[in-house]
N, C-alpha and C. Protein backbone atom coordinates (compact mmCIF):
# COMPACT_ATOMS: atom_id res chain seq x y z
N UNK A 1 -38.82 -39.24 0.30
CA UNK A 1 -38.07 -39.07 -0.91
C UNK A 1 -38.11 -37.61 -1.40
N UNK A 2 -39.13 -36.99 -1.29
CA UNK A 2 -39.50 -35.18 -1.43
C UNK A 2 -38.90 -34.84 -0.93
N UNK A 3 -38.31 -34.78 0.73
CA UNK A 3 -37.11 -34.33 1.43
C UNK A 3 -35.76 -34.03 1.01
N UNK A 4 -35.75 -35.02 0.47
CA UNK A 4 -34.28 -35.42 -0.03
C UNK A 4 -33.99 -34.80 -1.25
N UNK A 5 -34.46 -34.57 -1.77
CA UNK A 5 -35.04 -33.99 -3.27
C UNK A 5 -34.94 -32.49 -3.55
N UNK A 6 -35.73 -31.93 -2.19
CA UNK A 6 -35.95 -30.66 -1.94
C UNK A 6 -34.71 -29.74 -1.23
N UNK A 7 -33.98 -30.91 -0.51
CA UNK A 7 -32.85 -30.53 0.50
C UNK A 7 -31.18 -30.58 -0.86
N UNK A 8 -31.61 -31.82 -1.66
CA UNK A 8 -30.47 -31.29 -2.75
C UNK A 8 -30.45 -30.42 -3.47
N UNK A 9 -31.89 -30.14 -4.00
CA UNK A 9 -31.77 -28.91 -4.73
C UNK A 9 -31.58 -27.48 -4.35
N UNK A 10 -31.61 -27.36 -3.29
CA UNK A 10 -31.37 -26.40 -2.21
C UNK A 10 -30.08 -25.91 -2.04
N UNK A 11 -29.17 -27.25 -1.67
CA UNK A 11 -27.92 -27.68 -1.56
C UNK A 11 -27.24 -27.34 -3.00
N UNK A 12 -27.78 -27.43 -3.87
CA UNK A 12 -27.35 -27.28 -5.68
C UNK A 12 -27.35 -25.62 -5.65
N UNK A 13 -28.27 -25.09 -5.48
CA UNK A 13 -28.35 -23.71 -5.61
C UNK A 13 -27.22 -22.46 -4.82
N UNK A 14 -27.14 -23.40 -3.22
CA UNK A 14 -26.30 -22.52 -2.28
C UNK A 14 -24.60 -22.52 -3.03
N UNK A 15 -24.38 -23.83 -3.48
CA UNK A 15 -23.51 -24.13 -3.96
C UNK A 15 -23.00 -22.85 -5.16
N UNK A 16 -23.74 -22.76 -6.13
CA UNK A 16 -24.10 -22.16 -7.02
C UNK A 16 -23.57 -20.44 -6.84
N UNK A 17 -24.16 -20.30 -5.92
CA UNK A 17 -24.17 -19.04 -5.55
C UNK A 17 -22.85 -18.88 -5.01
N UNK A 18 -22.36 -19.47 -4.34
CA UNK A 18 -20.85 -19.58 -3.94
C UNK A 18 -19.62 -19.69 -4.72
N UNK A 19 -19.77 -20.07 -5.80
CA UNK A 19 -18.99 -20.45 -6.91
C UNK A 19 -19.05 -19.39 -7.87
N UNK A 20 -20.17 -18.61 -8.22
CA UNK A 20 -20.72 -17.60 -9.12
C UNK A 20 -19.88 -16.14 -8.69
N UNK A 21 -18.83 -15.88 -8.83
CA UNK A 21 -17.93 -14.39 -8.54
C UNK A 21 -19.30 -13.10 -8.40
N UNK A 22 -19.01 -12.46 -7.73
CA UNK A 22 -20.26 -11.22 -7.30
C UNK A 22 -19.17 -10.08 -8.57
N UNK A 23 -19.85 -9.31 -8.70
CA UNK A 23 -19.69 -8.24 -9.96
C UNK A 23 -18.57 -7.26 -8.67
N UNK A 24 -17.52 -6.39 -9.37
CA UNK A 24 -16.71 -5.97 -8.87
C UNK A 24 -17.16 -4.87 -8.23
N UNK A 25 -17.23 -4.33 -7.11
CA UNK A 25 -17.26 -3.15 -6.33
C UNK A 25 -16.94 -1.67 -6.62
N UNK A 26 -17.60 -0.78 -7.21
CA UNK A 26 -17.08 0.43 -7.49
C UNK A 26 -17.56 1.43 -6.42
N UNK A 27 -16.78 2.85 -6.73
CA UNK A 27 -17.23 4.10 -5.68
C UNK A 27 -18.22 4.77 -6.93
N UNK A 28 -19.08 4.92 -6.30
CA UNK A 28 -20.48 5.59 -6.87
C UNK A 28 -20.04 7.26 -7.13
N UNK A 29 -19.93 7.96 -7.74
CA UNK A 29 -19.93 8.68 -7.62
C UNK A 29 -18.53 9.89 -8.71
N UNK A 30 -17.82 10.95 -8.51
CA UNK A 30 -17.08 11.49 -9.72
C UNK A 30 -15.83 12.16 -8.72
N UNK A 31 -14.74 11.64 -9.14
CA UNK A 31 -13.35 12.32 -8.74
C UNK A 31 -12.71 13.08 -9.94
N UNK A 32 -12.80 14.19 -8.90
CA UNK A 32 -11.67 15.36 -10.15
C UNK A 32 -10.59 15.60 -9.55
N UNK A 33 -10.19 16.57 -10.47
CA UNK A 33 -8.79 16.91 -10.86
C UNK A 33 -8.07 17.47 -11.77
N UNK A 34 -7.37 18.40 -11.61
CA UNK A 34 -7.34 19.97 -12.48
C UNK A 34 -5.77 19.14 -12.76
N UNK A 35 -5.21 19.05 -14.41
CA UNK A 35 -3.98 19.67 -14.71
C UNK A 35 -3.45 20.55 -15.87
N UNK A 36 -2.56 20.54 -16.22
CA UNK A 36 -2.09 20.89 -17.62
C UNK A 36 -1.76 20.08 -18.82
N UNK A 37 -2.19 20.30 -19.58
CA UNK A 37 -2.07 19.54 -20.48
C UNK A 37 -0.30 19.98 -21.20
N UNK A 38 -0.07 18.79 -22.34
CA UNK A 38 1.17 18.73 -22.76
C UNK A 38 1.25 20.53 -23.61
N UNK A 39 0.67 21.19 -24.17
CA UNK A 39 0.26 22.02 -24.90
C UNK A 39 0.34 23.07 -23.94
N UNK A 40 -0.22 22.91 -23.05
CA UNK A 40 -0.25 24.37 -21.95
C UNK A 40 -1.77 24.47 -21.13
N UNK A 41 -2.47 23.76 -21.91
CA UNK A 41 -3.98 23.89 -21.22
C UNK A 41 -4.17 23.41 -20.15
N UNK A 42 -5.11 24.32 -19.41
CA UNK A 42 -5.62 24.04 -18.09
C UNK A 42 -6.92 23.58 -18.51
N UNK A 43 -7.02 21.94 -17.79
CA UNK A 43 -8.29 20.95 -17.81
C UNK A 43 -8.08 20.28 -16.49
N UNK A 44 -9.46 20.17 -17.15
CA UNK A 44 -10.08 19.24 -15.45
C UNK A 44 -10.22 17.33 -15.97
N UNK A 45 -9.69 16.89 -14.91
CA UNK A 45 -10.03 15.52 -15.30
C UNK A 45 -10.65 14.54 -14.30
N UNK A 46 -11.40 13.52 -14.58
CA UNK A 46 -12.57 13.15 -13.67
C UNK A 46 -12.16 11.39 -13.98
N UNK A 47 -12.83 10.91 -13.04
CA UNK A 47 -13.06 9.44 -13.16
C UNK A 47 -14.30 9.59 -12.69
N UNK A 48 -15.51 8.39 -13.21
CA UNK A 48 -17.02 8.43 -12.74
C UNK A 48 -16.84 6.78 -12.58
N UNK A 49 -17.16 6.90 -11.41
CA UNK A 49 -17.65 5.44 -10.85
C UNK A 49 -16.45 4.57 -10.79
N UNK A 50 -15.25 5.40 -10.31
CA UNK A 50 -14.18 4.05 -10.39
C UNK A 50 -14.04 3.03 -9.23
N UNK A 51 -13.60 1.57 -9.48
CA UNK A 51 -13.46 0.68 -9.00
C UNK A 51 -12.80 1.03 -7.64
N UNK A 52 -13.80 0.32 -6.81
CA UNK A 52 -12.81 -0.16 -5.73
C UNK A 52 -11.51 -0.89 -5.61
N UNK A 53 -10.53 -0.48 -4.53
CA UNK A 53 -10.00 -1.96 -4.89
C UNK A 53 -8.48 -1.14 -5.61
N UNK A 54 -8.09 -0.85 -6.11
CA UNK A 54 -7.14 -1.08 -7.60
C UNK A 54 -6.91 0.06 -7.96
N UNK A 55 -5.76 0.21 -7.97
CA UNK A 55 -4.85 1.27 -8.06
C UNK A 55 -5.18 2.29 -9.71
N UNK A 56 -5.53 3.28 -9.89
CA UNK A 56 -5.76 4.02 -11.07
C UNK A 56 -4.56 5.01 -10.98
N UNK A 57 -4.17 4.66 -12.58
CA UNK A 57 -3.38 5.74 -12.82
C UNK A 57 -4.05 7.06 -13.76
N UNK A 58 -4.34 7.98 -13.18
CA UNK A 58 -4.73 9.34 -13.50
C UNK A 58 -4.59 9.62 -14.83
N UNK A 59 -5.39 9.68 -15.70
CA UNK A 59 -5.37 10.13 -17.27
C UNK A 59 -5.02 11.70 -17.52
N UNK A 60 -3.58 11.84 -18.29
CA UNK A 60 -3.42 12.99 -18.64
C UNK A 60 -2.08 13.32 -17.59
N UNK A 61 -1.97 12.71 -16.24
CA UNK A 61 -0.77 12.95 -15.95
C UNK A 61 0.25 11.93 -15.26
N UNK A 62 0.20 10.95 -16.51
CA UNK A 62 1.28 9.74 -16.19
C UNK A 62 2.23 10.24 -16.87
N UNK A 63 3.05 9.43 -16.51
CA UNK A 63 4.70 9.24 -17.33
C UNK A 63 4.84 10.12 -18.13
N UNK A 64 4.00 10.09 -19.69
CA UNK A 64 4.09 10.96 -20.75
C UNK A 64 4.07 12.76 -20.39
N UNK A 65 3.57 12.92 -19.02
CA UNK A 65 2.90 14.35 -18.88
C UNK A 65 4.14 14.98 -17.43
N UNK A 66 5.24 15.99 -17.77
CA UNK A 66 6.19 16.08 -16.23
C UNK A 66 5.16 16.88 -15.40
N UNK A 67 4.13 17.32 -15.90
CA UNK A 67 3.55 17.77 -14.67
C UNK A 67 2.46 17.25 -13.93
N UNK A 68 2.38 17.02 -12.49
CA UNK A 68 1.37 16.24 -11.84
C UNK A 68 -0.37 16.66 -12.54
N UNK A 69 -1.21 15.74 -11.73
CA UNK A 69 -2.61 16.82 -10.91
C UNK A 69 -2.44 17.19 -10.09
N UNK A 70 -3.33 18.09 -9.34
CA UNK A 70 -3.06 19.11 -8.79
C UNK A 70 -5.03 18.88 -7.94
N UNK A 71 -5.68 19.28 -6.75
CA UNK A 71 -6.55 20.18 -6.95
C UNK A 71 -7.75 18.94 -6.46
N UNK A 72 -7.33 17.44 -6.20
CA UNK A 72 -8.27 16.88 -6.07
C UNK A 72 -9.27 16.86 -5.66
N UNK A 73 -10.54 16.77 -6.16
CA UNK A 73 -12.25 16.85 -5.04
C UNK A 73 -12.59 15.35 -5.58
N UNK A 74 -12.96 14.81 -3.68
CA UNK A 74 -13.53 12.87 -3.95
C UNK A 74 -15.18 13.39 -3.84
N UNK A 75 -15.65 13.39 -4.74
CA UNK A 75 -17.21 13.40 -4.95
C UNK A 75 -17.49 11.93 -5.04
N UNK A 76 -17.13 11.10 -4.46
CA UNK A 76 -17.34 9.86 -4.22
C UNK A 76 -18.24 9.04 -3.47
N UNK A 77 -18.36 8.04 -2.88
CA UNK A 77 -18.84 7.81 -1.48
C UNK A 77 -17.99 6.99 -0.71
N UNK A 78 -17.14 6.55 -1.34
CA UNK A 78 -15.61 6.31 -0.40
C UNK A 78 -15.06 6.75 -0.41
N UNK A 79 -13.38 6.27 0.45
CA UNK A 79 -12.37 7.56 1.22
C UNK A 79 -11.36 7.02 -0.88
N UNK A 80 -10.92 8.08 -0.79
CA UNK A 80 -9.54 8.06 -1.56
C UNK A 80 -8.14 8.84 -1.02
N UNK A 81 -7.86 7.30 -1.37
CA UNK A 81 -5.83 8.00 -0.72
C UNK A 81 -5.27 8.24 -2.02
N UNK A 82 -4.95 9.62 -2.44
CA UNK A 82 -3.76 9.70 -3.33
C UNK A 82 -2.77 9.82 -2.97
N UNK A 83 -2.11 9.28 -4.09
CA UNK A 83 -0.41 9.76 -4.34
C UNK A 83 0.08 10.44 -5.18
N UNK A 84 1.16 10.81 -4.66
CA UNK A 84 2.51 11.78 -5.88
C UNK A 84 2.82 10.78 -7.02
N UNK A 85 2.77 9.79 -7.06
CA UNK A 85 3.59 8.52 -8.37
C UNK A 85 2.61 8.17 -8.60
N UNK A 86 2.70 7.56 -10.55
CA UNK A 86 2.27 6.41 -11.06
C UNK A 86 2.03 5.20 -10.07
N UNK A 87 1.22 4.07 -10.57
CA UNK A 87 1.29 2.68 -9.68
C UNK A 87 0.82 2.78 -8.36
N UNK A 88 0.17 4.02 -7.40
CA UNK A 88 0.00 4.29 -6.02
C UNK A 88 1.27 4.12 -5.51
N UNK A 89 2.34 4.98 -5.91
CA UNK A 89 3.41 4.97 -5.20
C UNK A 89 3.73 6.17 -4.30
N UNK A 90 4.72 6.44 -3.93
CA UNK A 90 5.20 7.70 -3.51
C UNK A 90 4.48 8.40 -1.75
N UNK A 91 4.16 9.41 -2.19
CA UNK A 91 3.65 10.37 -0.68
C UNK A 91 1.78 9.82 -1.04
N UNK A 92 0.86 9.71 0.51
CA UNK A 92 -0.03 9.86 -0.10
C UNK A 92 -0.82 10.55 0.86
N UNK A 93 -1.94 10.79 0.67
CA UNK A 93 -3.32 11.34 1.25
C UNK A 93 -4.38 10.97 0.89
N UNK A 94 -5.24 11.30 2.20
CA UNK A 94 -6.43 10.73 2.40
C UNK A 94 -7.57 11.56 1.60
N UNK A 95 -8.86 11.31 1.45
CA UNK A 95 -9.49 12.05 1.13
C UNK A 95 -10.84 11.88 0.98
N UNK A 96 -11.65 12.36 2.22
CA UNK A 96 -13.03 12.04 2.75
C UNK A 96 -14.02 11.78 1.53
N UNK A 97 -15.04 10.56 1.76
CA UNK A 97 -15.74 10.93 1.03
C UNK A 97 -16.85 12.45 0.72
N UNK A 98 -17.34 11.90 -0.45
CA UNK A 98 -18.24 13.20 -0.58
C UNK A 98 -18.14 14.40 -0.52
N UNK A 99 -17.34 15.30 0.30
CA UNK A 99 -16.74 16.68 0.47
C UNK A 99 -15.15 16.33 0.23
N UNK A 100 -14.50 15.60 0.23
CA UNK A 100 -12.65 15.74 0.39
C UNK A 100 -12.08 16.65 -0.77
N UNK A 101 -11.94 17.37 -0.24
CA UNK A 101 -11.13 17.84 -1.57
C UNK A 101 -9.41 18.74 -1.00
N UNK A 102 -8.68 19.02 -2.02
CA UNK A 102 -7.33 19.24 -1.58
C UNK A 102 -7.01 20.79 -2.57
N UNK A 103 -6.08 21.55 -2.00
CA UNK A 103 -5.53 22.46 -2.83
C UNK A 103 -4.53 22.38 -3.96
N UNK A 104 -3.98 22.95 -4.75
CA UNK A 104 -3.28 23.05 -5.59
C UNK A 104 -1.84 22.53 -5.23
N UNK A 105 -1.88 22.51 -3.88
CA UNK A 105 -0.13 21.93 -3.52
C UNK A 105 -0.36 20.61 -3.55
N UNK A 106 -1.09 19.75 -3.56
CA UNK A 106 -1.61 18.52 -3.46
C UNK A 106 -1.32 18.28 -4.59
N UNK A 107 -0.50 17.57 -5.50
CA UNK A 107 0.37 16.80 -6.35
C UNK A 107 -0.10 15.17 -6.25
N UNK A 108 -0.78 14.76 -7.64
CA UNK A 108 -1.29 13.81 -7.53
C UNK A 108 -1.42 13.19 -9.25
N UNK A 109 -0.85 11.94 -9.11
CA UNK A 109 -0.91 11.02 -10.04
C UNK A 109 -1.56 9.65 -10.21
N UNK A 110 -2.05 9.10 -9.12
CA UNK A 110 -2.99 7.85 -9.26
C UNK A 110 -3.17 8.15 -8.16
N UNK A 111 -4.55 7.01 -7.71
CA UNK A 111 -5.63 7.33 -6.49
C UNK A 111 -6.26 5.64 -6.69
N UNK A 112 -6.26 5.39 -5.40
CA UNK A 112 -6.98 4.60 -5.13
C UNK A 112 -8.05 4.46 -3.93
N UNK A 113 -9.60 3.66 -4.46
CA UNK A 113 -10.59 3.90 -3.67
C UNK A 113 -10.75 2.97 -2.44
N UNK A 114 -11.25 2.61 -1.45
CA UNK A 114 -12.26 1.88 -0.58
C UNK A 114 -12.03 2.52 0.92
């Protein structure tokens, strides 16, 4: 009867664990990115620790802003492909972890990690 006992509760737990969603996957680490602001300023803009997975649209040069980023470095520990468009649309590129980084012709509006 201990068998049986020991083997359901076992069975209860694996279960458990299977059913229980694991916490979402991020890239460890800081992606930049140089643009202009609406005003004229030259800033740098970063994401720290963004999600795997899921398309980010770049703060500071969506829709509202006609001029891209520019300048990307993946201080990450995964690869990032950017693109020219909002939504991960458009042209894109790769971009190694940890060292990747791109020049100023590199035109970039969202990025996504894994």
């Amino acid at each position: 009867m201990r068998l049986r006992s020991a083997f359901t509760a076992v069975l209860g737990a694996a279960l458990l664990l299977v059913a229980v969603p694991g916490s979402a996957s991020a890239a460890s680490g800081q992606f930049r990115y140089d643009y202009v602001t609406l005003e004229g300023h030259a800033v740098t803009g970063f994401l720290n620790d963004p999600p795997s997975g899921e398309c980010v649209n770049l703060p500071g040069v969506g829709w509202e802003n006609p001029l891209p980023g520019h300048s990307p470095k993946n201080r990450t520990d995964a690869w990032a492909l950017v693109f020219t468009d909002t939504d991960c649309e458009g042209d894109s590129f790769r971009l190694r972890p940890h060292t990747g980084g791109a020049s100023e012709r590199l035109k970039v509006r969202s990025v996504v990690f894994g």
